[in-house]
PDB file of N, CA and C in Angstrom:
ATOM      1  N   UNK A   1     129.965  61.011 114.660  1.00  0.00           N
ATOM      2  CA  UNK A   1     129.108  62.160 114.851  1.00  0.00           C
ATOM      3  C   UNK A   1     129.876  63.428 114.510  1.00  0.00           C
ATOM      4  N   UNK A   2     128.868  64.186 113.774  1.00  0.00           N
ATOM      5  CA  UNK A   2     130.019  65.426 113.324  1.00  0.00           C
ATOM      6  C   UNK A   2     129.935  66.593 114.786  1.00  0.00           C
ATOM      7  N   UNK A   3     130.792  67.298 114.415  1.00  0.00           N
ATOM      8  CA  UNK A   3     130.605  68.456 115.736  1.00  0.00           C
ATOM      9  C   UNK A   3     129.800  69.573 115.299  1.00  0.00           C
ATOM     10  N   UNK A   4     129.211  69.922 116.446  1.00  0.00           N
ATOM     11  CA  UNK A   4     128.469  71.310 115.690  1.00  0.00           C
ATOM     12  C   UNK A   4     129.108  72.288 115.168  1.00  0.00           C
ATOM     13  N   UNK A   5     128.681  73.024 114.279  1.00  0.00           N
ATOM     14  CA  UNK A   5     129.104  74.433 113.775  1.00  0.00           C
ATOM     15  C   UNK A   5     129.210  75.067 114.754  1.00  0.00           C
ATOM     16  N   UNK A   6     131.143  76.009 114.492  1.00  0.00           N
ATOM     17  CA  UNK A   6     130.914  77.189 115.439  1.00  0.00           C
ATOM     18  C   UNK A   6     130.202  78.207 115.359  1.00  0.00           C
ATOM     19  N   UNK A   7     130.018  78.540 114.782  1.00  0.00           N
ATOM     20  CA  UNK A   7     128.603  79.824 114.464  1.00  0.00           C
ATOM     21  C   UNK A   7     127.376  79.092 113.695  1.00  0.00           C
ATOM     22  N   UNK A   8     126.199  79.676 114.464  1.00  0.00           N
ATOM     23  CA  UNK A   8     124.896  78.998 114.344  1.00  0.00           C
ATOM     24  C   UNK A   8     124.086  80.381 114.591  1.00  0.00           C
ATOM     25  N   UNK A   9     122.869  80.071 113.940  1.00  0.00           N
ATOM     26  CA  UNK A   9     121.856  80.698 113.664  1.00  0.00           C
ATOM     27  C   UNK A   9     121.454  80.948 115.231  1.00  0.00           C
ATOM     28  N   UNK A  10     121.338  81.703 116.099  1.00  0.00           N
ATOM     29  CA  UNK A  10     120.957  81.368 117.116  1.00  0.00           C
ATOM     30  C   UNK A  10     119.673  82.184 117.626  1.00  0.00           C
ATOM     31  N   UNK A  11     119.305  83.471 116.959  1.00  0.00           N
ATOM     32  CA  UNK A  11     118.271  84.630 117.073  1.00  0.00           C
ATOM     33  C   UNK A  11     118.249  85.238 116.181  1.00  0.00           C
ATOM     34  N   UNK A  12     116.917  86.084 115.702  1.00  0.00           N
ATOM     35  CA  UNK A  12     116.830  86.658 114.627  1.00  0.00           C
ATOM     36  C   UNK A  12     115.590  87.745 115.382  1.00  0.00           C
ATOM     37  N   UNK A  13     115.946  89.142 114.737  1.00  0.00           N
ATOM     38  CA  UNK A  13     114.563  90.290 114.612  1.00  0.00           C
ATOM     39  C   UNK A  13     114.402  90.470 113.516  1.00  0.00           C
ATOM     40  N   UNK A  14     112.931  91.583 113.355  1.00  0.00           N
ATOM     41  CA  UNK A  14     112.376  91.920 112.646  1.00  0.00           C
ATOM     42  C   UNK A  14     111.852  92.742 112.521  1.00  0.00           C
ATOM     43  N   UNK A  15     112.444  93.602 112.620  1.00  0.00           N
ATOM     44  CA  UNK A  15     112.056  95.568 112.718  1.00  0.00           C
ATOM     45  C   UNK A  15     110.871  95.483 111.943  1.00  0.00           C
ATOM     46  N   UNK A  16     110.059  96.323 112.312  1.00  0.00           N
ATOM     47  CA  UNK A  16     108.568  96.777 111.797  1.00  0.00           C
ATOM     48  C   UNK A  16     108.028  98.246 112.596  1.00  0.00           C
ATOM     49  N   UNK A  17     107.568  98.701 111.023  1.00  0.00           N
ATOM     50  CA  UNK A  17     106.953  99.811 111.085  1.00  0.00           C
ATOM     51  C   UNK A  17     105.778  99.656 111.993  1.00  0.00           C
ATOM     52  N   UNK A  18     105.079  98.654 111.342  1.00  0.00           N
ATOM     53  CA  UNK A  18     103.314  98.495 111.624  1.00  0.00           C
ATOM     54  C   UNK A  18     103.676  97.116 112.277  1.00  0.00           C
ATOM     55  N   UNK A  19     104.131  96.614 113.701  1.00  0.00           N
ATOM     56  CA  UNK A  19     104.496  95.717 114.493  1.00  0.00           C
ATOM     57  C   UNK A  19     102.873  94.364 114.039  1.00  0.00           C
ATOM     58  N   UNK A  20     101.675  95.181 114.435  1.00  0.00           N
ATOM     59  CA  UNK A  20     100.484  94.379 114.176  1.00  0.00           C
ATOM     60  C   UNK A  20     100.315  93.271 112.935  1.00  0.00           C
ATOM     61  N   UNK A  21     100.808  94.372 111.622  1.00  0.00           N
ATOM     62  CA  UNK A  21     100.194  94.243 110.677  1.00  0.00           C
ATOM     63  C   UNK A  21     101.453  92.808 110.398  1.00  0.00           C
ATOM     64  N   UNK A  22     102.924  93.414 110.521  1.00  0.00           N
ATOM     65  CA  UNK A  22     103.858  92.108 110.658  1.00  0.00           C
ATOM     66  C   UNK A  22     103.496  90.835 111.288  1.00  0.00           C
ATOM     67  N   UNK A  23     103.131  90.501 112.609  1.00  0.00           N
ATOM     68  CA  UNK A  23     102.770  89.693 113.229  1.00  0.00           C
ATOM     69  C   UNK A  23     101.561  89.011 112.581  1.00  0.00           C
ATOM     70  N   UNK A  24     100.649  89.867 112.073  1.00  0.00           N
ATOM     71  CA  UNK A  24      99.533  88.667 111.389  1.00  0.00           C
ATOM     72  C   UNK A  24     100.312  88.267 110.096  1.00  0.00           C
ATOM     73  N   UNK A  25     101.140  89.195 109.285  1.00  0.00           N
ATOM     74  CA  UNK A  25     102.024  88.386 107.964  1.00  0.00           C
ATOM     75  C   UNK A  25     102.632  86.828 108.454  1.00  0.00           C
ATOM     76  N   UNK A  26     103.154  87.154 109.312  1.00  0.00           N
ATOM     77  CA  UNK A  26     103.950  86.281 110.024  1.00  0.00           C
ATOM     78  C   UNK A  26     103.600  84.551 110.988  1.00  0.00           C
ATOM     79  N   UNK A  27     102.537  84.981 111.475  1.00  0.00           N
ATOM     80  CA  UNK A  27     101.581  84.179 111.868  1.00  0.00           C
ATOM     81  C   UNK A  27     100.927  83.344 110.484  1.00  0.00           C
ATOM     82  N   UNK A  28     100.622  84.297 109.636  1.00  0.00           N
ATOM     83  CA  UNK A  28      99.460  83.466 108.335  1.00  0.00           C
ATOM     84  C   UNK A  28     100.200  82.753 107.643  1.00  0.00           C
ATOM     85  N   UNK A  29     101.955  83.313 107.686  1.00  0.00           N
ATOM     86  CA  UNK A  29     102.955  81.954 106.905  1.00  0.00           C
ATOM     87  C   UNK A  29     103.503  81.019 107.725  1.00  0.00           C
ATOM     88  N   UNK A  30     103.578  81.220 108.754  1.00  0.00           N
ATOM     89  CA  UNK A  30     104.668  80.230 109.131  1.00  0.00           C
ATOM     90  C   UNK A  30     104.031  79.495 110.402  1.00  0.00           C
ATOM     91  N   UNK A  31     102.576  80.458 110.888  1.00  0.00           N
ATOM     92  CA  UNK A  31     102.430  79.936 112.164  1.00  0.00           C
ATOM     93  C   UNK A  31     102.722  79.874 113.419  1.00  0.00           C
ATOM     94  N   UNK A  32     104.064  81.010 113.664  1.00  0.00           N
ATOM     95  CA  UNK A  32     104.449  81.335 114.572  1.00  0.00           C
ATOM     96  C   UNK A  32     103.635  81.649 115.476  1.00  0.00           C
ATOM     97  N   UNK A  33     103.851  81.719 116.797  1.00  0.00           N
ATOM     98  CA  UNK A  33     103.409  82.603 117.681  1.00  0.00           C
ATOM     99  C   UNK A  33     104.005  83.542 118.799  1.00  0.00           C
ATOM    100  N   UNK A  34     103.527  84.521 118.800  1.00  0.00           N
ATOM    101  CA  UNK A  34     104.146  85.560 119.461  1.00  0.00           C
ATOM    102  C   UNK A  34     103.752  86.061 120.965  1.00  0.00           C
ATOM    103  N   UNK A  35     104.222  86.574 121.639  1.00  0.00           N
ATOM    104  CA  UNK A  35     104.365  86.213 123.102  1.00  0.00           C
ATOM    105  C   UNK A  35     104.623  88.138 123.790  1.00  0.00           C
ATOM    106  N   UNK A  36     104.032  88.856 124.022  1.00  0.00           N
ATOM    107  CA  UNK A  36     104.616  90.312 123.975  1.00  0.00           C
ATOM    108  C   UNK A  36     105.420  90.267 125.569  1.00  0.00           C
ATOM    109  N   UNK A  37     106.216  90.999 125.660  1.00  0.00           N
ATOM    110  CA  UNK A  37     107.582  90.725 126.368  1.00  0.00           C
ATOM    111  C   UNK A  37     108.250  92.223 126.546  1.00  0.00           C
ATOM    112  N   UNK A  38     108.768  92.587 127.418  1.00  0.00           N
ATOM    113  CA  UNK A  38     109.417  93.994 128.033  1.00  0.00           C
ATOM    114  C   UNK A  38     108.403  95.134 127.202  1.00  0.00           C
ATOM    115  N   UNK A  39     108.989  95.971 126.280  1.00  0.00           N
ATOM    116  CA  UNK A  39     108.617  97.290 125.886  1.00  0.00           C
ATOM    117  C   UNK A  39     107.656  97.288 124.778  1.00  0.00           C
ATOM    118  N   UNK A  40     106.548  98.129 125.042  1.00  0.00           N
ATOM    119  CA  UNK A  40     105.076  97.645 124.105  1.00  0.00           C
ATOM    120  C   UNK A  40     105.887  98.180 122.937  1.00  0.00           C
ATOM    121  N   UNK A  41     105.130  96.884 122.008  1.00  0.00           N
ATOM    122  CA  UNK A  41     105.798  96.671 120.231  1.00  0.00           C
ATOM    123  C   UNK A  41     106.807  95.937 120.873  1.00  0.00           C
ATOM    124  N   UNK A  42     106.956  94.798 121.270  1.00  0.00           N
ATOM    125  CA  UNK A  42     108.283  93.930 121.538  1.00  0.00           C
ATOM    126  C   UNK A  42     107.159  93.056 121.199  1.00  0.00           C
ATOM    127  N   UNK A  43     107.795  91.410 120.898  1.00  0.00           N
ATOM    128  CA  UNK A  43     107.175  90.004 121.148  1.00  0.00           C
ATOM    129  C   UNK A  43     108.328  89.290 121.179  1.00  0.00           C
ATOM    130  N   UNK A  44     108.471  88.487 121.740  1.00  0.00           N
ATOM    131  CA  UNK A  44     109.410  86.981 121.144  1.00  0.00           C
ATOM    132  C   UNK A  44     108.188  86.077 120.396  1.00  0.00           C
ATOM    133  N   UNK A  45     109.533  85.461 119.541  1.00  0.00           N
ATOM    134  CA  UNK A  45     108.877  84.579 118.399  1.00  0.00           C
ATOM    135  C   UNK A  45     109.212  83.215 118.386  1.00  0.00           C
ATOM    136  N   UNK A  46     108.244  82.321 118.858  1.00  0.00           N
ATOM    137  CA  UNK A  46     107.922  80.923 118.916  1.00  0.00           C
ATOM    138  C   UNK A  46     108.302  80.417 117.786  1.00  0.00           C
ATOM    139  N   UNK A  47     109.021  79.348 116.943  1.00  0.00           N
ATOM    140  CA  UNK A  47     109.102  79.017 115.430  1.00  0.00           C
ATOM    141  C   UNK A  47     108.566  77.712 115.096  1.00  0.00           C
ATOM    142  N   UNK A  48     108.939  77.286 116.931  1.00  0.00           N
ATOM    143  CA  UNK A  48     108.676  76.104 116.536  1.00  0.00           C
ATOM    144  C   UNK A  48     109.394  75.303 116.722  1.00  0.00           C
ATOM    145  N   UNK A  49     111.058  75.925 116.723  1.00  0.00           N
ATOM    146  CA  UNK A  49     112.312  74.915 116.103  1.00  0.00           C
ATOM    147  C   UNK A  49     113.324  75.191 117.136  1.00  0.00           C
ATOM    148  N   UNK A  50     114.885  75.198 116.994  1.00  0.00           N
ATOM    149  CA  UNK A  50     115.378  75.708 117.561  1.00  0.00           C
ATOM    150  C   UNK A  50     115.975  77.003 117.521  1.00  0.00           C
ATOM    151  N   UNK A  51     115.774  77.747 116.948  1.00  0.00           N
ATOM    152  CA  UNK A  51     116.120  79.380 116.610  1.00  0.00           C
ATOM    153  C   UNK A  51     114.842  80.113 116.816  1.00  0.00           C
ATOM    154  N   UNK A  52     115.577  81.232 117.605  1.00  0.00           N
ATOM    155  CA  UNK A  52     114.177  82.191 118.429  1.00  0.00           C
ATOM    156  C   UNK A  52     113.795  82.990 117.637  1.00  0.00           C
ATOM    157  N   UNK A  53     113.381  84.217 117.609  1.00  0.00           N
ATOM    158  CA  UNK A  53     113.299  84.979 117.375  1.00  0.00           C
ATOM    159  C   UNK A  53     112.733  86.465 118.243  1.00  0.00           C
ATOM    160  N   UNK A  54     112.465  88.050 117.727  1.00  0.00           N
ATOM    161  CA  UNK A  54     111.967  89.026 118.326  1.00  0.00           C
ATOM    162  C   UNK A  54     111.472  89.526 117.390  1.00  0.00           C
ATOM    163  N   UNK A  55     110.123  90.350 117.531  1.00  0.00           N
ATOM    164  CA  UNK A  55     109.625  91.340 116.544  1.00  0.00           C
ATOM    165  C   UNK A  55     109.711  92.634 117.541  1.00  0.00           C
ATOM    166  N   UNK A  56     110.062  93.568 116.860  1.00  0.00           N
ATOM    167  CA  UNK A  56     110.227  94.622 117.345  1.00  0.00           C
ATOM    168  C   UNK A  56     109.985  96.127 116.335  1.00  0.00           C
ATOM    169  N   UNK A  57     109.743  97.024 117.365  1.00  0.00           N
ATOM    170  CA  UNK A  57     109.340  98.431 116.825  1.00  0.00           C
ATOM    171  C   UNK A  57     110.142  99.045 116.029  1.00  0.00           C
ATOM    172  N   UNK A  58     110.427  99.653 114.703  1.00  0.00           N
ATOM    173  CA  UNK A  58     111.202 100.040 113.720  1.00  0.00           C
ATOM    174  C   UNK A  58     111.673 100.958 114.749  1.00  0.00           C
ATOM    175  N   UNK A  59     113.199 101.654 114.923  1.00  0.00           N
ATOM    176  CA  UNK A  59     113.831 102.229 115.619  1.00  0.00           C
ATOM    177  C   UNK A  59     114.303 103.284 114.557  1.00  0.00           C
ATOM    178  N   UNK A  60     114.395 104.694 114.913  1.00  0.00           N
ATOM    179  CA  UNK A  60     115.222 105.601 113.773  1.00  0.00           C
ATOM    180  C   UNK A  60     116.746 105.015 113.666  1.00  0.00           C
ATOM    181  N   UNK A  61     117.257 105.289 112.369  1.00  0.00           N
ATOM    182  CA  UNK A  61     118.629 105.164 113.039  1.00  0.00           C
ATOM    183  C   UNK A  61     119.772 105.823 113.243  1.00  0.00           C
ATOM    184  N   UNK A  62     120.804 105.334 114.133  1.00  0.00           N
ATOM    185  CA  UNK A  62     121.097 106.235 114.657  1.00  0.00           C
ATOM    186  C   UNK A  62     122.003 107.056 114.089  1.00  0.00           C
ATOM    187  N   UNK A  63     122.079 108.538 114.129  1.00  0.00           N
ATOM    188  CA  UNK A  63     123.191 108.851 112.991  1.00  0.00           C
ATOM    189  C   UNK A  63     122.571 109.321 112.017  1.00  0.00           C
ATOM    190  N   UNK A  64     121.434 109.052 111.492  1.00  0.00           N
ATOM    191  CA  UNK A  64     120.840 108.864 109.997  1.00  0.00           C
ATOM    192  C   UNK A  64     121.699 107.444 108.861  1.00  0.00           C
ATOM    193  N   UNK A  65     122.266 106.579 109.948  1.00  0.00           N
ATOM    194  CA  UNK A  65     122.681 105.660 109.102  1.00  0.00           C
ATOM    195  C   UNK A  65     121.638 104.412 108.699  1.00  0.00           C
ATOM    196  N   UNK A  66     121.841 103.887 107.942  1.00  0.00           N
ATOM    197  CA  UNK A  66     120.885 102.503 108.173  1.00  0.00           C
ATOM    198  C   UNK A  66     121.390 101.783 108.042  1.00  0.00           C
ATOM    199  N   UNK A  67     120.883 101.109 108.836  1.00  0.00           N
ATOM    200  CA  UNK A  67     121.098  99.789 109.626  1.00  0.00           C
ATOM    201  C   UNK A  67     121.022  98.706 108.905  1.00  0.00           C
ATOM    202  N   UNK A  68     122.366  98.118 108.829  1.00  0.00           N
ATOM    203  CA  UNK A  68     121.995  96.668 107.750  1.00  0.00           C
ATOM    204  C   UNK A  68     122.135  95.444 108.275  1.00  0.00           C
ATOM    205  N   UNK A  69     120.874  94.203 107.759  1.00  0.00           N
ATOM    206  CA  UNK A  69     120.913  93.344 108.394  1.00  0.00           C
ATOM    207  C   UNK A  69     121.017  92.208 107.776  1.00  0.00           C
ATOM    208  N   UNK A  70     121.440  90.636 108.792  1.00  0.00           N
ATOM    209  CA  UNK A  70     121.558  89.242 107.995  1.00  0.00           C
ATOM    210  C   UNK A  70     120.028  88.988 107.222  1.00  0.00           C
ATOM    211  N   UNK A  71     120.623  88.460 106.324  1.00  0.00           N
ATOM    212  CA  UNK A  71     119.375  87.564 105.222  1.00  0.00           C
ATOM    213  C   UNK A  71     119.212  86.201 106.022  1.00  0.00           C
ATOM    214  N   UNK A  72     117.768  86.267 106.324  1.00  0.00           N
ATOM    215  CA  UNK A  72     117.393  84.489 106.702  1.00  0.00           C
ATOM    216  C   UNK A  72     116.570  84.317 105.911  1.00  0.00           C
ATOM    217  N   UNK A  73     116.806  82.772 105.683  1.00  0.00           N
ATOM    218  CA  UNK A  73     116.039  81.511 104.829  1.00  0.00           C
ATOM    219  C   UNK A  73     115.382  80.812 106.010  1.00  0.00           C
ATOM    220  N   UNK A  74     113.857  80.789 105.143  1.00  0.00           N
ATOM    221  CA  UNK A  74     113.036  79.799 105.932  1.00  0.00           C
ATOM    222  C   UNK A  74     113.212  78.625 105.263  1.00  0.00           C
ATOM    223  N   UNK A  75     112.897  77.572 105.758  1.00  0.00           N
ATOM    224  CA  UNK A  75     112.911  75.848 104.872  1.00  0.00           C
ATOM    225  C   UNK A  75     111.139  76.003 104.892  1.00  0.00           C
ATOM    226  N   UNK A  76     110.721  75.881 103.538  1.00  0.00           N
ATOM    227  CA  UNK A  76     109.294  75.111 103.220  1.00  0.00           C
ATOM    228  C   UNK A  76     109.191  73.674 102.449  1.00  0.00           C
ATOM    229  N   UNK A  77     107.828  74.004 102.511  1.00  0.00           N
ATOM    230  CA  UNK A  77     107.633  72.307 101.994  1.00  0.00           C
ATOM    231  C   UNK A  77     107.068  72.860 100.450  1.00  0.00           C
ATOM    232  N   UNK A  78     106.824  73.766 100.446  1.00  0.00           N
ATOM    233  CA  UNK A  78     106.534  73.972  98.791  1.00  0.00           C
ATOM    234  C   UNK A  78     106.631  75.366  98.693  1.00  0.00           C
ATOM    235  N   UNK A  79     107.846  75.637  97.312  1.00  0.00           N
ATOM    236  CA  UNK A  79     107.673  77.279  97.079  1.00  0.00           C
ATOM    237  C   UNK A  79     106.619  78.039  96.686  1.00  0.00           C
ATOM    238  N   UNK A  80     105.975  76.996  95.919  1.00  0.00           N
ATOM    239  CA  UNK A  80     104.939  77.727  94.868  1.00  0.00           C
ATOM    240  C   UNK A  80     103.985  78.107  96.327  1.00  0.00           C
ATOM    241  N   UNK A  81     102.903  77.001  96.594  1.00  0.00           N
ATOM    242  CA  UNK A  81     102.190  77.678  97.924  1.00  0.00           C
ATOM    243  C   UNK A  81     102.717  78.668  98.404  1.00  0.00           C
ATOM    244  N   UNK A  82     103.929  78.649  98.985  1.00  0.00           N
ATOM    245  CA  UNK A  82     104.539  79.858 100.350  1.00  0.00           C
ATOM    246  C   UNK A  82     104.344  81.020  99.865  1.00  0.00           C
ATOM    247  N   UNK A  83     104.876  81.079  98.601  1.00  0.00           N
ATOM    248  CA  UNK A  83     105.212  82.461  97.506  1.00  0.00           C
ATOM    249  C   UNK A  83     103.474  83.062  97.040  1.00  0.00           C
ATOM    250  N   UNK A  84     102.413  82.349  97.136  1.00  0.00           N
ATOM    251  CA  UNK A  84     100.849  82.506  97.126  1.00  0.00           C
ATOM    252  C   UNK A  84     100.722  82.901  98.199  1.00  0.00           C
ATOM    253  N   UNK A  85     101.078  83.094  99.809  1.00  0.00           N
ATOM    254  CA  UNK A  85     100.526  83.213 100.577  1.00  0.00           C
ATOM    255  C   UNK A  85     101.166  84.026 101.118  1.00  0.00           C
ATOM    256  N   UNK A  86     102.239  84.556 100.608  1.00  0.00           N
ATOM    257  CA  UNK A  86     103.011  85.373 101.154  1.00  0.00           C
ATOM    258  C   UNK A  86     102.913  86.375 100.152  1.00  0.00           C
ATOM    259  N   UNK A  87     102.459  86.380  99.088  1.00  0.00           N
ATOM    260  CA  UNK A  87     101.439  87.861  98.331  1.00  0.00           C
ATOM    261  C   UNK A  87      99.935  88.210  98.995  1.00  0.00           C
ATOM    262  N   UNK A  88      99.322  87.064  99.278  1.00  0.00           N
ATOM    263  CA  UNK A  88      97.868  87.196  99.263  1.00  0.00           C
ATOM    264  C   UNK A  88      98.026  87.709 100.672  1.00  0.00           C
ATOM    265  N   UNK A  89      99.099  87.784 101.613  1.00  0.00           N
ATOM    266  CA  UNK A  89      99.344  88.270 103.034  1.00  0.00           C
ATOM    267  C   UNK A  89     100.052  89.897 103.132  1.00  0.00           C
ATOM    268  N   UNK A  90     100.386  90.297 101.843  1.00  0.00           N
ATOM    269  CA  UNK A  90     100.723  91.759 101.824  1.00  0.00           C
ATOM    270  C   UNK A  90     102.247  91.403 101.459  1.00  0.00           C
ATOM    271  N   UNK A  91     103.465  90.216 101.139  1.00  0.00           N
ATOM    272  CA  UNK A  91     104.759  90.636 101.213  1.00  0.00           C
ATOM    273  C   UNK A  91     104.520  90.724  99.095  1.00  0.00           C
ATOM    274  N   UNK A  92     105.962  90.774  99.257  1.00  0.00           N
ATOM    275  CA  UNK A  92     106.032  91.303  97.721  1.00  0.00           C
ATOM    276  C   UNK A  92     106.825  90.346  96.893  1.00  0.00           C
ATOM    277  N   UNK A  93     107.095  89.886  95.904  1.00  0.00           N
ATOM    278  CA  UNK A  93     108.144  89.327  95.252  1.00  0.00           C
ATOM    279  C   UNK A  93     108.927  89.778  94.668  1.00  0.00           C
ATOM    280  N   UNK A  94     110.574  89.498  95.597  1.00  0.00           N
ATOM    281  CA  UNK A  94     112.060  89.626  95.618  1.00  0.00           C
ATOM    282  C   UNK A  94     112.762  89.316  93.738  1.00  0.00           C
ATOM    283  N   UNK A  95     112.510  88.242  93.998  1.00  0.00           N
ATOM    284  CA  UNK A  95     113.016  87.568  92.634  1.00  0.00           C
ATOM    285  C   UNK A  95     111.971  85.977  93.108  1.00  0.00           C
ATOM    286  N   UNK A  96     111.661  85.535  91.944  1.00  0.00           N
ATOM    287  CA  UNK A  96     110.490  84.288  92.289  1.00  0.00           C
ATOM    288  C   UNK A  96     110.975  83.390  92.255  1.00  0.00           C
ATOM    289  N   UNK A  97     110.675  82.038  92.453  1.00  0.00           N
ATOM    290  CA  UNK A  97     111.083  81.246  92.417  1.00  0.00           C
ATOM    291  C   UNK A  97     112.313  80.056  91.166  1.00  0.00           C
ATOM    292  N   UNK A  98     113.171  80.180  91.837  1.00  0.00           N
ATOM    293  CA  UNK A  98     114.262  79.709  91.116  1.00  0.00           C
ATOM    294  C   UNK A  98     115.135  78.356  91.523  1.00  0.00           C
ATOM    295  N   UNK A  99     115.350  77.220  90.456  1.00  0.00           N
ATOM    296  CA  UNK A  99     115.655  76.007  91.284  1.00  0.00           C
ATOM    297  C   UNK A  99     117.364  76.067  91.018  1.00  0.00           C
ATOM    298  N   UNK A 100     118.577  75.889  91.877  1.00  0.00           N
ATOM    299  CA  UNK A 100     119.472  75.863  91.605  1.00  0.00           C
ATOM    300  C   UNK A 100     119.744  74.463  91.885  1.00  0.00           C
ATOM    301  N   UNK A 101     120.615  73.799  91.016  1.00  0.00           N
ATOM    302  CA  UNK A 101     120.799  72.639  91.025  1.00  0.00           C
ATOM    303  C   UNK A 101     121.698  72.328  92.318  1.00  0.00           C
ATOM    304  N   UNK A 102     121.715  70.978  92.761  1.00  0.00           N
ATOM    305  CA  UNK A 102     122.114  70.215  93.704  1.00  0.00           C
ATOM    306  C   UNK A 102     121.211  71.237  95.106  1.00  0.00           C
ATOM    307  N   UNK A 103     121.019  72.424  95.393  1.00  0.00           N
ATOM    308  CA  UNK A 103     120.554  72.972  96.228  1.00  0.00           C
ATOM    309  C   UNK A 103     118.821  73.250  96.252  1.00  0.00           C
ATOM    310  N   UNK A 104     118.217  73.119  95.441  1.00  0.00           N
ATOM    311  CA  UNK A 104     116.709  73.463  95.590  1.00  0.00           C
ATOM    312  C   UNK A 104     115.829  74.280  95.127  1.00  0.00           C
ATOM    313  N   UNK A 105     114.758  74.769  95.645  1.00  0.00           N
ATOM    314  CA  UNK A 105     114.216  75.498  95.067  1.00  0.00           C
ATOM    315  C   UNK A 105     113.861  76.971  95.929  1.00  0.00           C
ATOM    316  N   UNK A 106     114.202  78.047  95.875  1.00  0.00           N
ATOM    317  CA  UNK A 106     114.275  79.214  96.168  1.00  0.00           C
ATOM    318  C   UNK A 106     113.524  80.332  95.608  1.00  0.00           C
ATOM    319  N   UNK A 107     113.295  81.460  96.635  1.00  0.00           N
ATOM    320  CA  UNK A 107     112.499  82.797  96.310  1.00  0.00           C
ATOM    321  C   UNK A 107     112.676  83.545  96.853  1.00  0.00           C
ATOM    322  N   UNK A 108     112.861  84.926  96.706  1.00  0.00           N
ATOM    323  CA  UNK A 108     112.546  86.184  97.738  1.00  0.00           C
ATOM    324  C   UNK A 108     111.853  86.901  97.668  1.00  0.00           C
ATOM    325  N   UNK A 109     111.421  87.525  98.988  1.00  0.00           N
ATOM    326  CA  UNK A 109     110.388  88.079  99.144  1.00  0.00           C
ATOM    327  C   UNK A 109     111.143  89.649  99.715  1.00  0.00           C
ATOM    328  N   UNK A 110     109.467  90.583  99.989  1.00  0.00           N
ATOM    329  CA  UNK A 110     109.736  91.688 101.202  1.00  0.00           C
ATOM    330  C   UNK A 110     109.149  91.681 101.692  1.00  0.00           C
ATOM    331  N   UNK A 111     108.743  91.388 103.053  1.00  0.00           N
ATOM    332  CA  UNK A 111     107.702  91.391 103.887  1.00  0.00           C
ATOM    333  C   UNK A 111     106.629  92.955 103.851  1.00  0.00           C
ATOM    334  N   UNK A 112     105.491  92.909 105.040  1.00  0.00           N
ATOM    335  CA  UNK A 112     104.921  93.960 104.620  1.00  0.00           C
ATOM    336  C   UNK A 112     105.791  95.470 105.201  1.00  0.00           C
ATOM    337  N   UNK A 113     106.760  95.005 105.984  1.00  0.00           N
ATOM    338  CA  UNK A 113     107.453  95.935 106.623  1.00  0.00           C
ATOM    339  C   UNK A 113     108.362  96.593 105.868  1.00  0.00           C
ATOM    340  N   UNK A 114     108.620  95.475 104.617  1.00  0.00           N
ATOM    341  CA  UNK A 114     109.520  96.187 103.428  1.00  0.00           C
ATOM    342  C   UNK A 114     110.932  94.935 103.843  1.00  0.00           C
ATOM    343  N   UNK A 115     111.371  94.077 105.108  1.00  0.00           N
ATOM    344  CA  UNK A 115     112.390  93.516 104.871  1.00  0.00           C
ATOM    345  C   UNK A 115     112.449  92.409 104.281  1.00  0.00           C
ATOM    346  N   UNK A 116     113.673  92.356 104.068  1.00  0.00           N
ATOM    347  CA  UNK A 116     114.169  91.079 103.034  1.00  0.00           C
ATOM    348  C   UNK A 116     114.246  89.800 103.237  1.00  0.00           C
ATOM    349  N   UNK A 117     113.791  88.801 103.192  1.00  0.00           N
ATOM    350  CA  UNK A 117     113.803  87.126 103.367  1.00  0.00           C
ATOM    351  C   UNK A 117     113.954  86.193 102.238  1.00  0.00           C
ATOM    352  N   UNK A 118     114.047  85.002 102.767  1.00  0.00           N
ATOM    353  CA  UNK A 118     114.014  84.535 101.559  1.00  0.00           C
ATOM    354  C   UNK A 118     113.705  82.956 101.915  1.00  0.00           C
ATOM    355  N   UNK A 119     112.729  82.070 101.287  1.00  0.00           N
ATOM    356  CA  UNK A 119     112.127  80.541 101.406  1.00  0.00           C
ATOM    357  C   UNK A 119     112.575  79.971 100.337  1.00  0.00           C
ATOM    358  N   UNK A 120     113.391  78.453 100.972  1.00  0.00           N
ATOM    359  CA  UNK A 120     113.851  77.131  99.990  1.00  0.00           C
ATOM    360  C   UNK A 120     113.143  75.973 100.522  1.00  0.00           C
ATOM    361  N   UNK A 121     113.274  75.619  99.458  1.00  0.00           N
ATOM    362  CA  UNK A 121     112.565  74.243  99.345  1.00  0.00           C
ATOM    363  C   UNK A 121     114.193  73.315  99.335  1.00  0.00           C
ATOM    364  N   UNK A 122     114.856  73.038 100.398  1.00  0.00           N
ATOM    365  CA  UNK A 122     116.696  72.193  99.702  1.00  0.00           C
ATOM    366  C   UNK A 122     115.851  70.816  99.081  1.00  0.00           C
ATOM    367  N   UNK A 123     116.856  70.147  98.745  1.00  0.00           N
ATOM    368  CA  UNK A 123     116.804  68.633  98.075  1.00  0.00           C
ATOM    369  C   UNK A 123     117.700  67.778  99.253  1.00  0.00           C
TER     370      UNK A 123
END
């Protein structure tokens, strides 16, 4: 049995302007569900799996700096669909779908909030 990784995916947010309009993006791809929790515009995010998540209210930042954040990959079962439903849901296309060998098939997106993600299909 191998040992787990010391660093693991363990939580993820998702700053949003328009908290609503995210949550139905979000819901119409992946199915999540969201749960609202401490400060209105908060939710935790159900995935499904074992990694949580939070949606939360776009925050100024502080300083006038901005704030930079990790890139997550979702796993799908098909790019082409995801990448259809994730236009016809308001996100945008990153760079489209691209298969790199031994690893799969890949895309990025911007959600409607404007952040960055990205869905593989591995092998």
């Amino acid at each position: 049995m191998q040992n787990a990784p010391a660093f693991q995916l363990s939580h993820f947010s998702i700053n949003a302007d328009d908290v609503d309009r995210a949550r139905g993006f979000y819901e119409g791809i992946f199915g999540w569900t969201f749960t609202a929790w401490g400060p209105p515009g908060f939710f935790l995010i159900e995935t499904g799996g074992i990694v949580h998540g939070a949606l939360q209210q776009r925050q100024e930042p502080v300083g006038g700096q901005v704030i930079r954040a990790y890139e997550c990959s979702f796993t799908v079962n098909d790019v082409d669909e995801t990448s259809a439903k994730i236009v016809e849901l308001g996100g945008t296309v990153h760079f489209p779908k691209s298969t790199i060998p031994g690893v799969g098939d890949i895309a990025t997106f911007y959600d409607t909030e404007g952040n960055y993600f990205c869905i593989a299909k591995y092998v």
